[in-house]
Protein backbone atom coordinates (compact mmCIF):
# COMPACT_ATOMS: atom_id res chain seq x y z
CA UNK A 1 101.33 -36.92 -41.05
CA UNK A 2 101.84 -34.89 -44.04
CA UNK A 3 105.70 -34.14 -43.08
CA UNK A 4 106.77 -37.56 -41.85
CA UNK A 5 105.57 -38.76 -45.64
CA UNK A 6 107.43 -36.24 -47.48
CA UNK A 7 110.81 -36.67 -45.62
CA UNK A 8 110.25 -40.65 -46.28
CA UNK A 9 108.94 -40.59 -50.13
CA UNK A 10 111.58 -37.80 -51.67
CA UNK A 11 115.10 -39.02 -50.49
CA UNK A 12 114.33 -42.45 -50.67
CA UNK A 13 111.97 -42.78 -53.42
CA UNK A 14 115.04 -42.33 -56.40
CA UNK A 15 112.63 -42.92 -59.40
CA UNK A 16 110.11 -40.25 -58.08
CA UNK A 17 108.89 -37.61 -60.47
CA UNK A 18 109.91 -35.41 -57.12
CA UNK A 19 112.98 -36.49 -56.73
CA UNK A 20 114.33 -36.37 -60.81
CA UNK A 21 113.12 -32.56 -60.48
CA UNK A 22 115.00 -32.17 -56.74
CA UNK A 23 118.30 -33.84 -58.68
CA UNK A 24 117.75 -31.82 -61.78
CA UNK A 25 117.70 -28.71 -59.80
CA UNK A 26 120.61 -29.39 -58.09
CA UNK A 27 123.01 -30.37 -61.27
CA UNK A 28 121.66 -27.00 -62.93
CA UNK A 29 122.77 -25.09 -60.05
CA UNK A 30 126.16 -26.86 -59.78
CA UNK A 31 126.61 -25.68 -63.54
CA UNK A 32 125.23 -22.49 -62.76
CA UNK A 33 128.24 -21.79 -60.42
CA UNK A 34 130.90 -23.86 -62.36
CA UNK A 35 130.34 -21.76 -65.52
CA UNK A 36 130.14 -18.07 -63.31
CA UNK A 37 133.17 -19.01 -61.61
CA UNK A 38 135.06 -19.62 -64.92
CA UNK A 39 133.50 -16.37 -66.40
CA UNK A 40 134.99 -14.75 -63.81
CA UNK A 41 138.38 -15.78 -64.26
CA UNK A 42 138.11 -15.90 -68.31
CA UNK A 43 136.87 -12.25 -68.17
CA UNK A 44 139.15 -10.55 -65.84
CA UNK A 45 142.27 -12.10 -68.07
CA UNK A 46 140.51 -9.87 -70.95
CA UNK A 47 141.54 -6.92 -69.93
CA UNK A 48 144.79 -7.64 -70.31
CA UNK A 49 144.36 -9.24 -73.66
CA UNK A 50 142.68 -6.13 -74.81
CA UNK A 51 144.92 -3.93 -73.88
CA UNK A 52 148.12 -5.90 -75.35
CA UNK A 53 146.65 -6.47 -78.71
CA UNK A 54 145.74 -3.15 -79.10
CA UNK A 55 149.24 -2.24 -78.59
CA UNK A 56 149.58 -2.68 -82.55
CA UNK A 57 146.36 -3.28 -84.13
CA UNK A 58 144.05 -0.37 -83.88
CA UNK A 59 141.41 -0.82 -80.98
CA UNK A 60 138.02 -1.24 -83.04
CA UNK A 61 139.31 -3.26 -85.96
CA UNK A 62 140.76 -5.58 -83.14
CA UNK A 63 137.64 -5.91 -82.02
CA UNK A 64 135.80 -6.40 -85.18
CA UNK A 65 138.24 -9.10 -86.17
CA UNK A 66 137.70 -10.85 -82.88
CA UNK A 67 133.77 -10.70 -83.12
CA UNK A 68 133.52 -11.53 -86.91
CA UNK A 69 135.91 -14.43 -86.56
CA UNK A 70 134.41 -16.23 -83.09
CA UNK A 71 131.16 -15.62 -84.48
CA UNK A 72 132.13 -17.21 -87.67
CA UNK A 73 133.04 -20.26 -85.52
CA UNK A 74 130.09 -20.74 -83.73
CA UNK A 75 127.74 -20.23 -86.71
CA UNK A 76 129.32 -22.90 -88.54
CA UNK A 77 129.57 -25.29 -85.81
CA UNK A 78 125.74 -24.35 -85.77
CA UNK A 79 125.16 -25.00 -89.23
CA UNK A 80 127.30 -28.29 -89.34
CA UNK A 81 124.37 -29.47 -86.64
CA UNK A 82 121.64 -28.44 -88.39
CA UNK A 83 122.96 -30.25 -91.67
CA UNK A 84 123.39 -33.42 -89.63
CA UNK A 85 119.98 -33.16 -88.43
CA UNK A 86 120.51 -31.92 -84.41
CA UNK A 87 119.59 -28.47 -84.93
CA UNK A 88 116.37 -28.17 -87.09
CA UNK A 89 115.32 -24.16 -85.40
CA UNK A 90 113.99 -21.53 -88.24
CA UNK A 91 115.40 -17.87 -88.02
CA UNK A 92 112.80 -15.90 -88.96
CA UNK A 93 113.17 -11.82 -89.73
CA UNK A 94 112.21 -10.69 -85.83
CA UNK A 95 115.16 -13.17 -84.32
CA UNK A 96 117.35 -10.74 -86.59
CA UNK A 97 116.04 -7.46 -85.79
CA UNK A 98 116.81 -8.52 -81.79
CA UNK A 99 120.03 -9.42 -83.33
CA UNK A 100 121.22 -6.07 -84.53
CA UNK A 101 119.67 -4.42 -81.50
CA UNK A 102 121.84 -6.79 -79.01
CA UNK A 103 125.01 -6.36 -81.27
CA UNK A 104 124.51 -2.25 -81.33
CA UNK A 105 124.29 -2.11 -77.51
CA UNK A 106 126.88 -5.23 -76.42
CA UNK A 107 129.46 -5.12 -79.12
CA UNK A 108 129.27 -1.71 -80.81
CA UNK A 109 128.66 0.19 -77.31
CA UNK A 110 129.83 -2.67 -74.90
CA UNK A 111 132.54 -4.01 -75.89
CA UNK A 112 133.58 -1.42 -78.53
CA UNK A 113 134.14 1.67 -76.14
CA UNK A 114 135.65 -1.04 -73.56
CA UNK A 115 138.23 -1.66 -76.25
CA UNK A 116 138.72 1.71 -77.81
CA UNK A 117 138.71 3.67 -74.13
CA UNK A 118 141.50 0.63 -73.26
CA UNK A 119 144.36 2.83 -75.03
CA UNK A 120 143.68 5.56 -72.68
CA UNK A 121 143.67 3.72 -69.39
CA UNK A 122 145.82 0.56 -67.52
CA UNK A 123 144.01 -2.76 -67.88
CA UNK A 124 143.62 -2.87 -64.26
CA UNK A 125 141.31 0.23 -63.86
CA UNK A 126 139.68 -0.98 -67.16
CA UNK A 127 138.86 -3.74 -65.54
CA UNK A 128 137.96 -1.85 -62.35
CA UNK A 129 135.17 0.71 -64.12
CA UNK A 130 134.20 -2.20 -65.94
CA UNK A 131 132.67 -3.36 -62.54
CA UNK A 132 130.25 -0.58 -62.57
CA UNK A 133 128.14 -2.93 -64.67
CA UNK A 134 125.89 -4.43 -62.00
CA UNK A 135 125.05 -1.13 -60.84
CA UNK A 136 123.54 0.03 -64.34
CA UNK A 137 121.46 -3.31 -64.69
CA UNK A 138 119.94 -2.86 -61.14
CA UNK A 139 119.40 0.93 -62.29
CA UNK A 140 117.61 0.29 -65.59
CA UNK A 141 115.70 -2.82 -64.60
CA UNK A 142 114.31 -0.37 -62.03
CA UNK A 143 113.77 2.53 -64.68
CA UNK A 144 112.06 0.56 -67.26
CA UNK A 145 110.47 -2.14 -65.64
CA UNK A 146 110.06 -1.05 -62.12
CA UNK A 147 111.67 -4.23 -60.97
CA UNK A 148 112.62 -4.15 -57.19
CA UNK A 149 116.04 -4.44 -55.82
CA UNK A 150 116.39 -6.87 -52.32
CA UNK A 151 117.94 -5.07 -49.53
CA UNK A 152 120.86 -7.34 -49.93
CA UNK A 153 121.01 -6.52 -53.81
CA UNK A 154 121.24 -2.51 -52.58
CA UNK A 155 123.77 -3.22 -50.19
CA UNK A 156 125.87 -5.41 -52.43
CA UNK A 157 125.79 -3.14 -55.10
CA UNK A 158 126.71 -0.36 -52.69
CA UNK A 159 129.78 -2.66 -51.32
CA UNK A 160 130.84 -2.96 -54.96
CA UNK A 161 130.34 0.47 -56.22
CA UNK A 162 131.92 1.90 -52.73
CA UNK A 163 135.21 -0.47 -53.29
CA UNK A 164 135.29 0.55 -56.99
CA UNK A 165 135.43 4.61 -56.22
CA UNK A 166 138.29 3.50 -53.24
CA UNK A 167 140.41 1.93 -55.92
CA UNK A 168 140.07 4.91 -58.36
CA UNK A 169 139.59 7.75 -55.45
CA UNK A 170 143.55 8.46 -56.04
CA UNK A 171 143.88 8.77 -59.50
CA UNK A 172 140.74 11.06 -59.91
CA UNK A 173 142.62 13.18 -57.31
CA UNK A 174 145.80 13.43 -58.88
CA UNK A 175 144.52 13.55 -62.34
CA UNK A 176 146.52 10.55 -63.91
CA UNK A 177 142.93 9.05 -64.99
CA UNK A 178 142.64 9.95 -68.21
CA UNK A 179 139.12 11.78 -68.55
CA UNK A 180 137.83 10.50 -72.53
CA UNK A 181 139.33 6.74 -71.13
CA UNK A 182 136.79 7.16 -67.90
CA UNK A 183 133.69 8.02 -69.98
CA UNK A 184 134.18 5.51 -72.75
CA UNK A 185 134.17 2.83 -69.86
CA UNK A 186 131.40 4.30 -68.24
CA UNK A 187 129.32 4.25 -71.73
CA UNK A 188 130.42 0.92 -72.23
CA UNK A 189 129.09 -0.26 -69.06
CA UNK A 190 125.63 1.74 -69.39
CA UNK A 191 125.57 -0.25 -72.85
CA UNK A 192 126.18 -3.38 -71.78
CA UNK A 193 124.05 -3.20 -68.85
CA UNK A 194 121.16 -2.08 -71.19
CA UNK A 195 122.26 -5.39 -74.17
CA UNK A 196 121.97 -7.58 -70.87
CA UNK A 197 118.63 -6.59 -69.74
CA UNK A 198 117.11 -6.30 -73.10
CA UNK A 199 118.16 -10.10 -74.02
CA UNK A 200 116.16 -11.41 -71.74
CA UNK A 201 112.97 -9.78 -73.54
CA UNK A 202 114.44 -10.34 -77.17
CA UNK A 203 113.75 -13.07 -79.59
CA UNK A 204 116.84 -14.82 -80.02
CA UNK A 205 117.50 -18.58 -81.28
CA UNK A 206 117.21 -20.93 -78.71
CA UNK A 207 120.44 -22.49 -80.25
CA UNK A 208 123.43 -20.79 -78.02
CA UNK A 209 125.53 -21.85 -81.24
CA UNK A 210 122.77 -19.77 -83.96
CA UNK A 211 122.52 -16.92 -81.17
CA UNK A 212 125.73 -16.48 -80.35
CA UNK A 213 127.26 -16.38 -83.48
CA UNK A 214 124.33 -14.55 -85.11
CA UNK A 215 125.15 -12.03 -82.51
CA UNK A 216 129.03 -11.47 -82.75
CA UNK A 217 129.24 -11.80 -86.74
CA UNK A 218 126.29 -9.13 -86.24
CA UNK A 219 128.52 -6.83 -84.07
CA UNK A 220 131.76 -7.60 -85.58
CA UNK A 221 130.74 -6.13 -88.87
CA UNK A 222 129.28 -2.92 -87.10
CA UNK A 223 132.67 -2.64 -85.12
CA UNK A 224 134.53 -2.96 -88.71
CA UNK A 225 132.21 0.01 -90.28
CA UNK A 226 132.66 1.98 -87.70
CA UNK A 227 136.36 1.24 -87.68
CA UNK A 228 136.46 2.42 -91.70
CA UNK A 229 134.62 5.69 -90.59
CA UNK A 230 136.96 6.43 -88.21
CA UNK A 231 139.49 5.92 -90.01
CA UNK A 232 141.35 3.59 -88.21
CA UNK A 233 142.34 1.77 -91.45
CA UNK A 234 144.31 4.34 -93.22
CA UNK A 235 148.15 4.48 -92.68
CA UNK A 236 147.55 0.71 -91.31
CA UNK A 237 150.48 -1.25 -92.03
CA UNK A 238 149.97 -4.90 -91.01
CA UNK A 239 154.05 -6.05 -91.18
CA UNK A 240 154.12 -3.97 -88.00
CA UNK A 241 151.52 -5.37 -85.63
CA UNK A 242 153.79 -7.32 -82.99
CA UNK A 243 153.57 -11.06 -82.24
CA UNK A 244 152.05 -10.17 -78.97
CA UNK A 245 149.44 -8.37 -80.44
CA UNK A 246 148.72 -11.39 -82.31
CA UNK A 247 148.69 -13.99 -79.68
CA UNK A 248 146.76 -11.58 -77.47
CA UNK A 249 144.03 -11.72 -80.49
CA UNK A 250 144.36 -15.91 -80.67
CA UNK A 251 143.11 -15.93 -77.04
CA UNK A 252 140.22 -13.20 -77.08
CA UNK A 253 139.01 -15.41 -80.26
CA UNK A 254 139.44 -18.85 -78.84
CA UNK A 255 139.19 -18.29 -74.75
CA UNK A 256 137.28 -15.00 -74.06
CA UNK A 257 134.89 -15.02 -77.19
CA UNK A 258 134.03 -18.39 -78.24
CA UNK A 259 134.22 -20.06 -74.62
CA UNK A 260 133.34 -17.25 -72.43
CA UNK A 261 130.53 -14.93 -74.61
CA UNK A 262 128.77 -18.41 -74.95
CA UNK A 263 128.74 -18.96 -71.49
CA UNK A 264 127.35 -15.69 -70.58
CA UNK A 265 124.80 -16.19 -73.10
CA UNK A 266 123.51 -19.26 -71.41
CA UNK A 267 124.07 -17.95 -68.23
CA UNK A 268 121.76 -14.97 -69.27
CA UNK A 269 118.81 -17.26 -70.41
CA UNK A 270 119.27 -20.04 -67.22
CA UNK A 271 119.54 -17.24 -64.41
CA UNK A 272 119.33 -13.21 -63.93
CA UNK A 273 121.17 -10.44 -65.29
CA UNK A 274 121.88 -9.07 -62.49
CA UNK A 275 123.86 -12.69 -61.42
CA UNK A 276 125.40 -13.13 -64.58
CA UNK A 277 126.83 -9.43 -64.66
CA UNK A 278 128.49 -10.13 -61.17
CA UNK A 279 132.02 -10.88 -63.26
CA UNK A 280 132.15 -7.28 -63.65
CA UNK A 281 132.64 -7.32 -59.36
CA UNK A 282 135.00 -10.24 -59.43
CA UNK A 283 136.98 -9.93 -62.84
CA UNK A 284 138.39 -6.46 -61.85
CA UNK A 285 140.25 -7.78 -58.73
CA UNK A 286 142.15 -10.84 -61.63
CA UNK A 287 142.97 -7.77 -63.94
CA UNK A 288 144.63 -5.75 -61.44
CA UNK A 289 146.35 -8.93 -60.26
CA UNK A 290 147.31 -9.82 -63.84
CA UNK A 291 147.78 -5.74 -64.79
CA UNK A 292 150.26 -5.98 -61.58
CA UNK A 293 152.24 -9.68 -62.58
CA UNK A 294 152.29 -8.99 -66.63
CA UNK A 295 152.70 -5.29 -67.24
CA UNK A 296 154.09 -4.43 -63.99
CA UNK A 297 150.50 -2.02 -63.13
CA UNK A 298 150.90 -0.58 -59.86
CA UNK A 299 149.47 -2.51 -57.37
CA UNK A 300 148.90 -0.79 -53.67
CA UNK A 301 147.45 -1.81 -50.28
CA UNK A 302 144.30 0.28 -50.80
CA UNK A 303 143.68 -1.65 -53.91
CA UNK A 304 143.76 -4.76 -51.73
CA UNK A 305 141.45 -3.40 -49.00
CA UNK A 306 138.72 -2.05 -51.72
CA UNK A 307 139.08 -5.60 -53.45
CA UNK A 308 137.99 -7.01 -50.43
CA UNK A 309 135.28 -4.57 -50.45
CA UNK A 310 134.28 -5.66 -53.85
CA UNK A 311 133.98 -9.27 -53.44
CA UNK A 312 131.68 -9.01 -50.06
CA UNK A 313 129.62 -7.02 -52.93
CA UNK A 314 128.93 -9.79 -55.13
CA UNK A 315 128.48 -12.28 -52.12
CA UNK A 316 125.92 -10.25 -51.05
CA UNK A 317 124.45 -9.87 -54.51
CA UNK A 318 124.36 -13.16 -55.17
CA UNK A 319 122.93 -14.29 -51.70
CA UNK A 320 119.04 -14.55 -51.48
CA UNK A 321 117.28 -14.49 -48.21
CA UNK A 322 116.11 -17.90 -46.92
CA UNK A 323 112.11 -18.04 -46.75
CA UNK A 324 110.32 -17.74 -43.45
CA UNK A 325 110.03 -21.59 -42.48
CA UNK A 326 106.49 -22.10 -42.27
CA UNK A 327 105.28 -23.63 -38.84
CA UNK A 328 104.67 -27.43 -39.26
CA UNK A 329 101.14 -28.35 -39.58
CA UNK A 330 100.01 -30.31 -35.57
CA UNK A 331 96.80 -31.90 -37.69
CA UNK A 332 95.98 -32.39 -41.34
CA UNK A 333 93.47 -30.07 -42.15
């Protein structure tokens, strides 16, 4: 019978072109959740970074010195490769123009008004309208391409979006959330949501080392000219930026840049956007945590509840329904 042979050939037939794909499949996913999970944890520590290094340095030249100097890394690391013969890929003039259209919406609109709206708000509810990122990529996908949500991708998103308005339901009621920090993040997460979406479609490098660094070196000069224009630079004096601020910079370089952009990159070409965002559900609940333990954010036990709330949101999210089993077959046919 046609079952009784596949349950004999595929588990015990280990040199099977089935079974290498089966294992294969299985290792990518392992990754696939390995590299989330730290995502997760590497982004929600950001937050706080952010917010402490921009204690001293002024909030879009920190973030054009991050950018330009990670993605400074990465492209040489890329380069060394290609010198010693393991990367041999041609950049042509369109992978370029994708470039600049990634860094305007991630780093320039992303990550930019993330970092300047920072100085307005507590790294916790940074973190926490950060989260609305899902949301938007659901929302555009839709717009532009008509792609259809699951009814557990509607009811995850409302889980996350309906813990994220708990947490901040108090201080939009008793005004302490500043209005120009709220919209910045909002923008930010519109932008990113939009970079995300769009990557999948762009022509980028297939090297994560070329793309990556293409991309931040891309965005960290934007974030530096639009630094100058604003005139962030003038009345600058570097003898005062604290050794916080500076450590706080060493670890968005090293640890949130160069380890966790790249990862988010891959995860954006390996699975969908609308998976990868989900650190924007998870990370919020470590930054309030860390907000709470570092910089002594308050910390309450409706936070708790709608953190609860948040995290059943990206479960569900993440969660696909299991196919219809199809009846087993009485007679070959």
């Amino acid at each position: 019978m046609l079952v009784k042979c596949s349950l004999i050939v595929i588990p015990n037939s280990f040199n099977s072109p089935l079974y290498s794909i089966y294992e294969s499949l299985v290792k990518q996913q392992s990754k696939v959740w390995l590299i989330l999970i730290a995502l997760w944890i590497i982004n929600g520590s950001s937050f706080l970074a952010i917010k402490i290094s921009i204690d001293t340095i002024p909030p879009l030249l920190s973030a054009a010195i991050r950018f330009t100097i990670a993605g400074s890394i990465l492209l040489t690391a890329y380069l060394i490769r290609k010198e010693y013969g393991h990367e041999s890929e041609h950049i042509g003039k369109q992978q370029w123009k994708d470039t600049i259209v990634l860094a305007i919406a991630l780093f320039l609109g992303g990550q930019g008004l993330l970092t300047w709206g920072s100085q307005f708000l507590s790294s916790g509810m940074t973190g926490l309208l950060n989260s609305t990122i899902p949301l938007w990529v659901a929302i555009i996908a839709f717009a532009l391409y008509r792609r259809k949500m699951s009814k557990l991708t509607v009811i995850g998103l409302a889980a996350g979006f309906g813990g994220l308005m708990l947490l901040i339901a108090p201080s939009l009621g008793s005004g302490t959330l500043d209005p120009t920090g709220l919209s910045a993040l909002l923008l930010s997460s519109i932008a990113w949501a939009f970079g995300s979406i769009y990557s999948a479609k762009a022509k980028l490098p297939v090297s994560i080392l070329a793309s990556s660094g293409m991309l931040m070196i891309s965005g960290g000069l934007i974030l530096m000219a639009a630094s100058f224009i604003l005139g962030e630079f003038r009345g600058l004096d570097i003898s005062q930026i604290s050794r916080n601020s500076l450590i706080a910079m060493v670890y968005l370089i090293v640890v949130i840049t160069v380890i966790g952009f790249t990862d988010f990159y891959w995860l954006l070409r390996v699975t969908t956007a609308s998976l990868a965002n989900t650190f924007a559900y998870v990370s919020p609940v470590i930054a309030v945590i860390l907000g709470w333990a570092i910089l002594h954010e308050t910390i309450t036990l409706i936070m708790i509840i709608a953190m609860a709330v948040i995290l059943l949101g990206v479960a569900l999210m993440v969660t696909k329904p299991k196919d219809r089993k199809k009846p087993i077959p009485t007679k070959a046919e």
